[in-house]
Protein backbone atom coordinates (compact mmCIF):
# COMPACT_ATOMS: atom_id res chain seq x y z
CA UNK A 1 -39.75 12.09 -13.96
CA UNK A 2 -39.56 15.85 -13.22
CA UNK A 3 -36.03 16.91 -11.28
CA UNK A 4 -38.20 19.17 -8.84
CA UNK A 5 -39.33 15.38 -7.28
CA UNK A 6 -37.86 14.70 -3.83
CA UNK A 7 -35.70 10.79 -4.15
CA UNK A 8 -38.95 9.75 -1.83
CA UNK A 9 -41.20 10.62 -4.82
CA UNK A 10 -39.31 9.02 -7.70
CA UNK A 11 -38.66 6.17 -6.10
CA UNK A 12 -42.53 6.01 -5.56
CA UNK A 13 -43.20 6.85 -9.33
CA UNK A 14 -41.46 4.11 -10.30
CA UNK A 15 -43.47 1.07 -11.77
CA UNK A 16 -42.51 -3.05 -10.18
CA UNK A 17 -41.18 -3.31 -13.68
CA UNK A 18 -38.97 -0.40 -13.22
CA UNK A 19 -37.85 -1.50 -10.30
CA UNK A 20 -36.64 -4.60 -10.93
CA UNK A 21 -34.98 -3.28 -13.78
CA UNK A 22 -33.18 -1.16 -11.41
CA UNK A 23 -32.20 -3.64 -9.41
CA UNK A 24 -30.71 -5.85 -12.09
CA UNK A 25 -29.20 -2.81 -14.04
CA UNK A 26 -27.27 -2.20 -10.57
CA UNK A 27 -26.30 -5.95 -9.81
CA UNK A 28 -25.17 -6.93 -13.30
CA UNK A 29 -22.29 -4.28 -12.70
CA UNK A 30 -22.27 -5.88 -9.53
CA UNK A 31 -21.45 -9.54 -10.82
CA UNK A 32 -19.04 -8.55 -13.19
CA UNK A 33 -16.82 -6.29 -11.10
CA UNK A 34 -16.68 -8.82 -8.83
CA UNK A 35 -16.40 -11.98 -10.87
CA UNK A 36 -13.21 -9.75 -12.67
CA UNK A 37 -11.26 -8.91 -9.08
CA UNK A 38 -11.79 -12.44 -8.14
CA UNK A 39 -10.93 -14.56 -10.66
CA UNK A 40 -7.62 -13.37 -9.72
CA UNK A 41 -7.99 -14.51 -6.75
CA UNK A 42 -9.31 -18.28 -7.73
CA UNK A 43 -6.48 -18.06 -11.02
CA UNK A 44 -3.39 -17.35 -8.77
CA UNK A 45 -2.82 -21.34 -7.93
CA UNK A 46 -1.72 -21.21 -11.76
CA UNK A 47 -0.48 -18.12 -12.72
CA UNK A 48 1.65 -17.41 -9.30
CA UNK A 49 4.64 -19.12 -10.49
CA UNK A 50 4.46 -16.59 -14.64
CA UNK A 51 5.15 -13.81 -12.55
CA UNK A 52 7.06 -14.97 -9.71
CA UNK A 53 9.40 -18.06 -10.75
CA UNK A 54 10.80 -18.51 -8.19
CA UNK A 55 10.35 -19.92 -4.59
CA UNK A 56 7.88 -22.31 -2.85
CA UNK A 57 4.19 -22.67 -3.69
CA UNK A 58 3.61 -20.76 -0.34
CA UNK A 59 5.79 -17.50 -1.30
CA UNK A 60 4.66 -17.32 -4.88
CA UNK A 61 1.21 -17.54 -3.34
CA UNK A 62 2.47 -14.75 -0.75
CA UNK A 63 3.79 -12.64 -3.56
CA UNK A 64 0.07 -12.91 -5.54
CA UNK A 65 -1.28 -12.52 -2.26
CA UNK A 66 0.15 -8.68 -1.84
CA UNK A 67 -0.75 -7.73 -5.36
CA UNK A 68 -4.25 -8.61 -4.22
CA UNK A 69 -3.50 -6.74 -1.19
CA UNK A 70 -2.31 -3.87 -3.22
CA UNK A 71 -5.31 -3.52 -5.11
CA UNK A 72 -7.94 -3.03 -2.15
CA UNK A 73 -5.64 -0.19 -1.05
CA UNK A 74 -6.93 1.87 -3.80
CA UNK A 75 -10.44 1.08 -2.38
CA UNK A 76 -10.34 4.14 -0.40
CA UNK A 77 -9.29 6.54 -3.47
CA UNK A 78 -11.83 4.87 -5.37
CA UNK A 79 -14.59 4.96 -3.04
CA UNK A 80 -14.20 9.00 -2.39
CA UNK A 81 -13.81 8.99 -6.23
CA UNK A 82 -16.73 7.37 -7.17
CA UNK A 83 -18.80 8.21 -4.01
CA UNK A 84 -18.49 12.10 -5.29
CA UNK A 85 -19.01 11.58 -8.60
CA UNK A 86 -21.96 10.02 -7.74
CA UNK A 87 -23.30 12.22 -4.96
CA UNK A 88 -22.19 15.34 -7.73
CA UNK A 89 -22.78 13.88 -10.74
CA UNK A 90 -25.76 11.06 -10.21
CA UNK A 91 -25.51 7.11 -9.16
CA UNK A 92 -26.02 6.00 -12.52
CA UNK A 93 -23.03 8.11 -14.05
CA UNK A 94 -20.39 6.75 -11.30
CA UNK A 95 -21.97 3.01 -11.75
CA UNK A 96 -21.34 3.35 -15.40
CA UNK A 97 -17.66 4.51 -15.36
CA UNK A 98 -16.35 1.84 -12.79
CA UNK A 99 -17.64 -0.95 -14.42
CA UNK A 100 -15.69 0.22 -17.65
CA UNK A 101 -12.49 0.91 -15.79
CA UNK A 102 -12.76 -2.85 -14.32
CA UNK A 103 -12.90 -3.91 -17.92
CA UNK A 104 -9.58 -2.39 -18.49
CA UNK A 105 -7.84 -3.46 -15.72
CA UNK A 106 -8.95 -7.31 -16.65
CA UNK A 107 -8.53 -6.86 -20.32
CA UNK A 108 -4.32 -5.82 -19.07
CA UNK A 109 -4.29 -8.44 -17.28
CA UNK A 110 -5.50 -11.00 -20.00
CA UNK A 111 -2.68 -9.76 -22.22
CA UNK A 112 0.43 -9.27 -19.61
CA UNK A 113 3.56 -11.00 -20.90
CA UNK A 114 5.30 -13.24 -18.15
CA UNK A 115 8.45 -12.81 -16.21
CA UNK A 116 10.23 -14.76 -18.84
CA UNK A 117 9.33 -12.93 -21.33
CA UNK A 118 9.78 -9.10 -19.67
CA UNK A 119 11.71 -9.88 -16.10
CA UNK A 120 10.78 -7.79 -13.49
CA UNK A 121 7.92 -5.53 -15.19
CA UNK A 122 6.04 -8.24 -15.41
CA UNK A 123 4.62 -8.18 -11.92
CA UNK A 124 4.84 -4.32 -12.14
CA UNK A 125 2.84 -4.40 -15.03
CA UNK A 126 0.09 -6.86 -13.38
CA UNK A 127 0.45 -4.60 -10.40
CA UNK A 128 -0.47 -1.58 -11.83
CA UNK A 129 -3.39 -3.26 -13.25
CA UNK A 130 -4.63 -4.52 -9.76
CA UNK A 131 -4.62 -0.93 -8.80
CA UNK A 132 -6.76 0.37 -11.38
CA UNK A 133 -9.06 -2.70 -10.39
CA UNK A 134 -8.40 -1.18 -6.70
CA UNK A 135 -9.49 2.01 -7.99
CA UNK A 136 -12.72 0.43 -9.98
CA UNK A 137 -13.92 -1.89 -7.37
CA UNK A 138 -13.44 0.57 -4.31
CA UNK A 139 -16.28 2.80 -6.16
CA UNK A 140 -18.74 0.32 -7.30
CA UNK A 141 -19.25 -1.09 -3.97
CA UNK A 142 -20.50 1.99 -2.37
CA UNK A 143 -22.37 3.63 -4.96
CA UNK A 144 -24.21 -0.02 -6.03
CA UNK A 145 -25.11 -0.16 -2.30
CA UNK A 146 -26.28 3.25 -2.05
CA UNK A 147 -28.61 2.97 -5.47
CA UNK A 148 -30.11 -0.37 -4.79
CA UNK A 149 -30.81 0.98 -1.24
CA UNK A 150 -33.03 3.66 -2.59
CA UNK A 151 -34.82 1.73 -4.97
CA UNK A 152 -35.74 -1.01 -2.46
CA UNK A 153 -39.19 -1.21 -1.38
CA UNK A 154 -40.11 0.67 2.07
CA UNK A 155 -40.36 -2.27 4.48
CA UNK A 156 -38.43 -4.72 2.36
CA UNK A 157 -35.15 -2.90 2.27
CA UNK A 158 -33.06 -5.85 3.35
CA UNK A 159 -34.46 -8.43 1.17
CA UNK A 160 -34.09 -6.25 -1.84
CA UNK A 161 -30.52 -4.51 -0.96
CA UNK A 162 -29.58 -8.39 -0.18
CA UNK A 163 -28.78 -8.76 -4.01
CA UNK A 164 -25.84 -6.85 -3.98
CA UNK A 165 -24.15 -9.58 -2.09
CA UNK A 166 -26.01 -12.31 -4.62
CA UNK A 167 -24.34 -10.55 -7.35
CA UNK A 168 -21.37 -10.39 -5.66
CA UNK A 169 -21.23 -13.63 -4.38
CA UNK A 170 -22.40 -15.03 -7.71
CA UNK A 171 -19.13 -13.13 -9.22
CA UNK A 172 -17.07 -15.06 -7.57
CA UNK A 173 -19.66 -18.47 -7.27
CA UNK A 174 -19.29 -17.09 -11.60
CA UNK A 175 -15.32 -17.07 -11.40
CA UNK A 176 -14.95 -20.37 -9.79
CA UNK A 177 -17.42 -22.17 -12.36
CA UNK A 178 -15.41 -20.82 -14.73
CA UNK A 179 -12.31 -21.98 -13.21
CA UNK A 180 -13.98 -25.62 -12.87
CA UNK A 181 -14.56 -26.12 -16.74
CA UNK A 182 -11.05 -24.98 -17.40
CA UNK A 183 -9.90 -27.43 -15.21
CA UNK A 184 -11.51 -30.17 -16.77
CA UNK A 185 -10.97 -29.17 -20.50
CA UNK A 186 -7.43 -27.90 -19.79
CA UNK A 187 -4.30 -29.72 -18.15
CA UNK A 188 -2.61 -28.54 -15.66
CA UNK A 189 0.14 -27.37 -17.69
CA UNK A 190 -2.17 -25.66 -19.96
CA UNK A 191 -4.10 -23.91 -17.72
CA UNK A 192 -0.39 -22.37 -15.92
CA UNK A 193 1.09 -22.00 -19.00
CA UNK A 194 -1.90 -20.01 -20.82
CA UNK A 195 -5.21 -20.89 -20.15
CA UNK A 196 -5.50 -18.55 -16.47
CA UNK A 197 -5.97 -15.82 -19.25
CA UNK A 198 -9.13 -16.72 -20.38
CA UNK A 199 -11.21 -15.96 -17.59
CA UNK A 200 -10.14 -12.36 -17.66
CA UNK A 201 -11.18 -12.05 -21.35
CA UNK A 202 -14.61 -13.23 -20.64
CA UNK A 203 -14.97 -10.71 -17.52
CA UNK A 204 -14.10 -7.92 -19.92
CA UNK A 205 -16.16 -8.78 -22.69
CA UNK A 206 -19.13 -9.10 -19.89
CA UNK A 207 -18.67 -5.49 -18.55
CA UNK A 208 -20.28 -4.34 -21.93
CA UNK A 209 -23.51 -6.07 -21.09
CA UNK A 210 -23.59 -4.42 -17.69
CA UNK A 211 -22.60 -1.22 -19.17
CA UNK A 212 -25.42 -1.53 -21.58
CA UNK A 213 -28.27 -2.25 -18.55
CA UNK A 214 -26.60 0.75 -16.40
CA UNK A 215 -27.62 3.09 -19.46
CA UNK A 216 -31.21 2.92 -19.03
CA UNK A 217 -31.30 2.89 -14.99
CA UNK A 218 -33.07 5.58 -13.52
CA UNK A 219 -31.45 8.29 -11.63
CA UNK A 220 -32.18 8.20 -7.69
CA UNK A 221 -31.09 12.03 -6.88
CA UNK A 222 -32.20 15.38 -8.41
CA UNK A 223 -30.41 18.02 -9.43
CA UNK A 224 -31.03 20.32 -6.93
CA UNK A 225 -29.27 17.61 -3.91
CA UNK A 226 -26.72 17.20 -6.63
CA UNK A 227 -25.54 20.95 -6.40
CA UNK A 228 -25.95 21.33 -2.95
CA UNK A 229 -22.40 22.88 -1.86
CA UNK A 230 -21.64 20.24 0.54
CA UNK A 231 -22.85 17.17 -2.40
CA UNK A 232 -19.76 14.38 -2.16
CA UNK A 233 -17.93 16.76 -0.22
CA UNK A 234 -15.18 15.23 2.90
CA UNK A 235 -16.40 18.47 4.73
CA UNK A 236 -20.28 17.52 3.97
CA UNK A 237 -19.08 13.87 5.63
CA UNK A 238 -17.43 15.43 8.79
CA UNK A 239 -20.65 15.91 10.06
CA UNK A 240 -21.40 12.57 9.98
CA UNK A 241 -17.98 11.31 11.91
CA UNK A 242 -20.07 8.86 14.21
CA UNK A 243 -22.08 7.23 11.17
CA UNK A 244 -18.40 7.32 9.65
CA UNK A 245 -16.56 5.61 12.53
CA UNK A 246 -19.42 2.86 13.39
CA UNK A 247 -19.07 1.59 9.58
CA UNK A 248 -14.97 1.56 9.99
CA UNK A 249 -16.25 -0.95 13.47
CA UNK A 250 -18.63 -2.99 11.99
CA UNK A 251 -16.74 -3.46 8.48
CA UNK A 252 -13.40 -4.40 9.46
CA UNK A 253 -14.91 -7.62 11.22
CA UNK A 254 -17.46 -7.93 8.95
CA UNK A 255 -15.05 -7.47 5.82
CA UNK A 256 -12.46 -9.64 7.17
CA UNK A 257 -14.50 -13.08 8.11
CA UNK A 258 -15.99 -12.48 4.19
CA UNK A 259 -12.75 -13.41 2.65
CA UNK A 260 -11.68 -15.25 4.98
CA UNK A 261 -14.34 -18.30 4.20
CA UNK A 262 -14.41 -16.79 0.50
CA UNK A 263 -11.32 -16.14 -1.56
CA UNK A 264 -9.17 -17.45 1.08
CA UNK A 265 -10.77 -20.61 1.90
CA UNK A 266 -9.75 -22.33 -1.31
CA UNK A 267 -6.37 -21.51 -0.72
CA UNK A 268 -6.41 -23.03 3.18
CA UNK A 269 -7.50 -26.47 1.83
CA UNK A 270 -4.90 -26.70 -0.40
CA UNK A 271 -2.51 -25.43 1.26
CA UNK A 272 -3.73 -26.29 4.93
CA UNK A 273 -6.18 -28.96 4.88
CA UNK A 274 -4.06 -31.04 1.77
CA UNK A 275 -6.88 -31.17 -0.14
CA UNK A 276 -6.60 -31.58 -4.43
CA UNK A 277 -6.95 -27.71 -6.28
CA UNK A 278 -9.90 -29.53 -7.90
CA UNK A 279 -11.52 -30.67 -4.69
CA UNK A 280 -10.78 -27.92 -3.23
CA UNK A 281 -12.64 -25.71 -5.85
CA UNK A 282 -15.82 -27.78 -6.35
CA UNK A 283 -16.07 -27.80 -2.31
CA UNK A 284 -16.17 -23.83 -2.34
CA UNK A 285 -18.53 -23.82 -5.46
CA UNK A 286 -20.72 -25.86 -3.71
CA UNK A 287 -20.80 -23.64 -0.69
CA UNK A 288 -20.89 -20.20 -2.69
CA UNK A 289 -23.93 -21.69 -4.07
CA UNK A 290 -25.64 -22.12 -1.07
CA UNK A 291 -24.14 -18.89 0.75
CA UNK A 292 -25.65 -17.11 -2.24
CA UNK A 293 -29.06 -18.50 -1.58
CA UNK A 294 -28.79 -17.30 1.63
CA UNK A 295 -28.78 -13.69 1.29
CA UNK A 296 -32.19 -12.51 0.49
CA UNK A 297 -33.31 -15.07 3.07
CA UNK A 298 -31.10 -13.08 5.87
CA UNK A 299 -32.19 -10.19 3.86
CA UNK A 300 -35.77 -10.61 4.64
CA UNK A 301 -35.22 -11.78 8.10
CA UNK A 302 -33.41 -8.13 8.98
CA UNK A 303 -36.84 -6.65 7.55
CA UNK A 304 -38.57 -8.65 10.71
CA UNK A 305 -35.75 -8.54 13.68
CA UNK A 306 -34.46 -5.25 12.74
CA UNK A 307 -30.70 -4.59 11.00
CA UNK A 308 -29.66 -3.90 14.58
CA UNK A 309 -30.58 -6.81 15.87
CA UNK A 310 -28.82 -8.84 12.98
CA UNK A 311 -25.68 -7.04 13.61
CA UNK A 312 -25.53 -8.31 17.31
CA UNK A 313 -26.67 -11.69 16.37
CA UNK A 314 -23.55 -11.63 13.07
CA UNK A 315 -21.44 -10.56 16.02
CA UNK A 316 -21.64 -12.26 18.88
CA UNK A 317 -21.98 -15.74 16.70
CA UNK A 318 -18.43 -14.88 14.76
CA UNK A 319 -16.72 -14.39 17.75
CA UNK A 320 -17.92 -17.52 19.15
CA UNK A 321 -17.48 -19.58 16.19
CA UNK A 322 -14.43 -18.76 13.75
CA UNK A 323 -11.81 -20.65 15.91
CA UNK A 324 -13.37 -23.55 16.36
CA UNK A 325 -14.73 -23.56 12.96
CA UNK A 326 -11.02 -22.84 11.49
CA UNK A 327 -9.83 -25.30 13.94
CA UNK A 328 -11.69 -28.25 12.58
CA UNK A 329 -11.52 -27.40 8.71
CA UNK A 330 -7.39 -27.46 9.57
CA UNK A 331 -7.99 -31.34 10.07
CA UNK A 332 -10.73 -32.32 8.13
CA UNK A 333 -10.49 -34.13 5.19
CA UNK A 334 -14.15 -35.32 3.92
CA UNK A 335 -15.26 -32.49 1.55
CA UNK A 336 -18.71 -32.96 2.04
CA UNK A 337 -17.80 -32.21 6.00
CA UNK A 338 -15.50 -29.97 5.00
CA UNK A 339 -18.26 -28.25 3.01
CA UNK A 340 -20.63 -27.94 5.77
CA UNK A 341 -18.58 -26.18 8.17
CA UNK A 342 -17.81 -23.84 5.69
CA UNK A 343 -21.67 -23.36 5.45
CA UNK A 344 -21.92 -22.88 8.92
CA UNK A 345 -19.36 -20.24 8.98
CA UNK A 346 -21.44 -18.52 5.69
CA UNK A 347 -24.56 -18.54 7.23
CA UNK A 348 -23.04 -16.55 10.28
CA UNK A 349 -21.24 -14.32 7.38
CA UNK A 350 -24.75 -13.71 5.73
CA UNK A 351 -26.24 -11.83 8.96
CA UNK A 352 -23.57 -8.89 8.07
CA UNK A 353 -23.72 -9.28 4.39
CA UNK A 354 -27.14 -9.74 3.16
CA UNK A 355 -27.45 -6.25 4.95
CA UNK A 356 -23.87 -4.62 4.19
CA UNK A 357 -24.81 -1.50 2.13
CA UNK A 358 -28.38 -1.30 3.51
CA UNK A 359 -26.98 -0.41 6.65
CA UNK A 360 -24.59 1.69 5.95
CA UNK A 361 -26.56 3.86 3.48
CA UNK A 362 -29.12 4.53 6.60
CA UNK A 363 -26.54 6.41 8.42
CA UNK A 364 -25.81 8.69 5.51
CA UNK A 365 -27.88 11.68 4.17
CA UNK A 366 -28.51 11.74 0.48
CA UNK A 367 -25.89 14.12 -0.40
CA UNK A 368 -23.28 12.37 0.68
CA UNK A 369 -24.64 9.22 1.28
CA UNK A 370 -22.95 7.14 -1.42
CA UNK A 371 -19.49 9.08 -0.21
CA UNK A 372 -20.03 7.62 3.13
CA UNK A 373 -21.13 4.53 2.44
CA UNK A 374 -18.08 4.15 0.25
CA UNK A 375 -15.45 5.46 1.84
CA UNK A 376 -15.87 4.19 5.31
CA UNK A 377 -16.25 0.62 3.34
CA UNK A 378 -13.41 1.10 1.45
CA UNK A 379 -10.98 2.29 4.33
CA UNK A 380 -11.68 -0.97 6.22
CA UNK A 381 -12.00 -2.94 3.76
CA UNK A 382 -8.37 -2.40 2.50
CA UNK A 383 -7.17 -2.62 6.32
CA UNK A 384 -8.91 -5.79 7.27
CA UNK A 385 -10.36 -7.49 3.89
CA UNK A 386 -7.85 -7.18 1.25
CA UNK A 387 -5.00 -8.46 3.88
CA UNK A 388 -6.83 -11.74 4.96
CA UNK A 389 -4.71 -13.85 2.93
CA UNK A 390 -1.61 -12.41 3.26
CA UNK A 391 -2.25 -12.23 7.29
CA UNK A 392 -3.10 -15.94 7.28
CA UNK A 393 -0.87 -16.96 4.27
CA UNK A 394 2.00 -15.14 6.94
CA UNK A 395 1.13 -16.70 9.98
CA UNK A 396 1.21 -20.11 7.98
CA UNK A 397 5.10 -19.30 7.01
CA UNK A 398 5.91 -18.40 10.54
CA UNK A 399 4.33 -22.10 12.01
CA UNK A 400 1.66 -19.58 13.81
CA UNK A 401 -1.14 -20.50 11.66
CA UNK A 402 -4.12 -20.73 14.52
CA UNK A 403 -3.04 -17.27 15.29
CA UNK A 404 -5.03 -16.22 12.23
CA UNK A 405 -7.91 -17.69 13.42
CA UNK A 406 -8.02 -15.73 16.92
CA UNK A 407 -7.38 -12.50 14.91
CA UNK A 408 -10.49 -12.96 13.04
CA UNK A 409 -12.77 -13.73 15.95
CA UNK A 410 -10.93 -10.31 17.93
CA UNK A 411 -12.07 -8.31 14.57
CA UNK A 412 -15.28 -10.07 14.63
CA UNK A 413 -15.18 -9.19 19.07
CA UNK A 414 -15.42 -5.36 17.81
CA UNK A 415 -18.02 -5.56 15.41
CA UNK A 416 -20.03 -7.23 18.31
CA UNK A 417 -19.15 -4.15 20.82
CA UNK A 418 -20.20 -1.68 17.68
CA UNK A 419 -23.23 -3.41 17.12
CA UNK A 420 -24.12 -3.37 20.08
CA UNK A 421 -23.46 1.21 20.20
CA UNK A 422 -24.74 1.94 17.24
CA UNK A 423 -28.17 3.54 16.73
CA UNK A 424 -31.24 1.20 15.29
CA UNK A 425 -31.41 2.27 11.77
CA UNK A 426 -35.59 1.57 12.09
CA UNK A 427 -35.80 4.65 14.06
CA UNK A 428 -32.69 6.83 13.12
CA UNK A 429 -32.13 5.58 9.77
CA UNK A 430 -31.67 8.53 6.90
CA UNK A 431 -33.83 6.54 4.09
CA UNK A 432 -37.15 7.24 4.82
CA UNK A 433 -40.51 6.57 2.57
């Protein structure tokens, strides 16, 4: 494809087979990134106590808790990292480096000697490597989002950009299965004392799969919006402060409820509801499946009803719904019931995230587009997001636990009041063709 092509006319050049390629290319990065950050999540019931010996279950869980924490504050260097490189250098170029800097950080990981064996550098060690995961993870979401936005199909954005949650969903639906095996061809002793390393050697050795797909995608931007002086530029951005802010609104409720019935939600029937790890884990792969099914169905239904209208709708319902939701699952112990109000909760979720990037890169211009797509993401993200479980994992230590639940549904009360501000994308939105 000649450079002199506006993105509108490559995009159009390309043939359904190269399309689809794109799309995969873009989500197998996707799955892996995310499968590698969360299997640290899923992993920390056994490895909590190799790195922090002492204590209750609760405070080693704490302690993991604010590495994982940690990491999503390098989000926001990582997604003005990677959303420049990509808005300088090309989508495919920044796609490509993150997903080989989230093989290193999982690879340290896989290797870290414990606190027995090194004292005290052994959580310094693993914390390091969360923040070069930080660093990784906080670029591939917004230049993913931004790629697969401009290769969807004119008219069936959402259900196409919806499977950059599928991937990401299925990275962690990926980690858990993983987890579920181990469980039942390891003991519990085994899987504490080394098998929690395994999954992080299998998400390393996927990343050269993904980096192998990202090689042949095709590049969305020409060279000309590439060397535009204001390309991936913070000043380029500032002209886009109410785009900016409405993203920061949307995404810290949005972001928040995520892991809150995600990564978190295994940990609150453990350590909440009193459920088995085991039960607990085939309860969330169960829903993860079906939340992942969800999202190009949402996807497609934002095509019809309008990505406006899906906001209000993700909204309004989340505000409504979280405490009573939480409020129940605190008492319940039937998994399949259990199960199906986490559903619930997911298919309220899925209104936001079948149509997370998609959104956000409509607001954007293409030369900074995957700068503000990232960034804003990032910067809430690590405010809201990466803190759900050590917010609720904090209220639980100070007897406040259904205070959690109210903060969620406030977060979810702004996205609501942005929603219901912010421009509809199907007349003002930047991707056009």
């Amino acid at each position: 494809m000649s450079e002199t092509l506006t993105p509108t006319e490559k995009i159009q050049e390309l043939t359904p087979r190269q399309r689809v390629f794109a799309i995969i290319g873009a989500s197998s990065g996707n799955l892996v990134e995310w499968f590698d950050f969360y299997i640290y999540s899923f992993c920390a019931l056994y490895f909590s106590s190799a790195f922090f010996p002492s204590g209750n279950p609760t405070t080693q869980l704490l302690n993991t808790a604010g590495i994982f924490a940690a990491g999503f504050l390098m989000r926001p260097v990582g997604g003005w990292m990677f959303g420049h490189i990509a808005d300088r250098y090309g989508r495919r170029n920044a796609m490509m480096i993150s997903v080989l800097m989230m093989c290193g950080g999982s690879l340290m990981i896989a290797v870290l000697p414990t606190y027995a064996q090194i004292g005290t550098a052994a959580p310094v060690l693993l914390l390091l490597a969360r923040l070069f995961q930080g660093l990784s993870v906080g670029g591939e979401y917004g230049t993913s989002a931004t790629y697969m936005s401009e290769v969807a199909l004119p008219g069936r954005r959402g259900f196409f950009a919806s499977f950059q949650y599928v991937t990401l969903i299925g990275g962690q639906l990926l980690a858990l299965l993983v987890l579920v095996i181990l469980q039942q061809l390891l003991s519990e002793a085994e899987l504490k004392a080394w098998g929690w390393r395994i999954p992080f050697v299998c998400g390393a050795a996927a990343a050269l799969v993904s980096l192998y797909l990202r090689r042949s995608l095709t590049e969305t931007t020409t060279a000309s919006e590439r060397s535009s002086k204001e390309a991936g530029s913070i000043k380029g951005l500032l002209h886009h402060k109410r785009a900016f802010i409405t993203v920061l609104g949307f995404t810290a409720g949005g972001s928040l409820i995520f892991y809150t019935f995600t990564t978190y939600m295994q940990k609150y029937l453990v350590n909440t509801a009193g459920m088995s790890t085991k039960t607990a884990s085939a309860v969330m792969t169960g829903a993860l499946l079906i939340y992942m099914a969800l999202q190009p169905v949402f996807g497609a239904l934002s095509d019809r009803i309008g990505r406006r209208t899906a906001m209000i709708w993700f909204g309004g319902l989340a505000m409504v719904c979280t405490v009573p939701i939480m409020s129940t699952l605190h008492g319940v112990s039937n998994p399949y019931a259990a199960g199906a109000l986490i559903v619930c909760a997911l298919a309220i979720v899925s209104l936001y995230t079948s149509i997370s990037g998609l959104i956000k890169a409509e607001m954007f211009p293409v030369e900074v587009r995957a700068l503000g797509v990232g960034l804003s993401y990032a910067v809430a993200n690590a405010l809201f997001g990466g803190t759900a479980e050590y917010v609720a994992l904090w209220f639980k230590q100070a007897g406040m636990e259904q205070n959690f639940y109210w903060y969620v549904s406030g977060m979810c009360a702004l996205a609501f009041i942005v929603a219901l501000r912010m421009p509809d994308p199907s007349k003002s939105g930047l991707l056009k063709g």
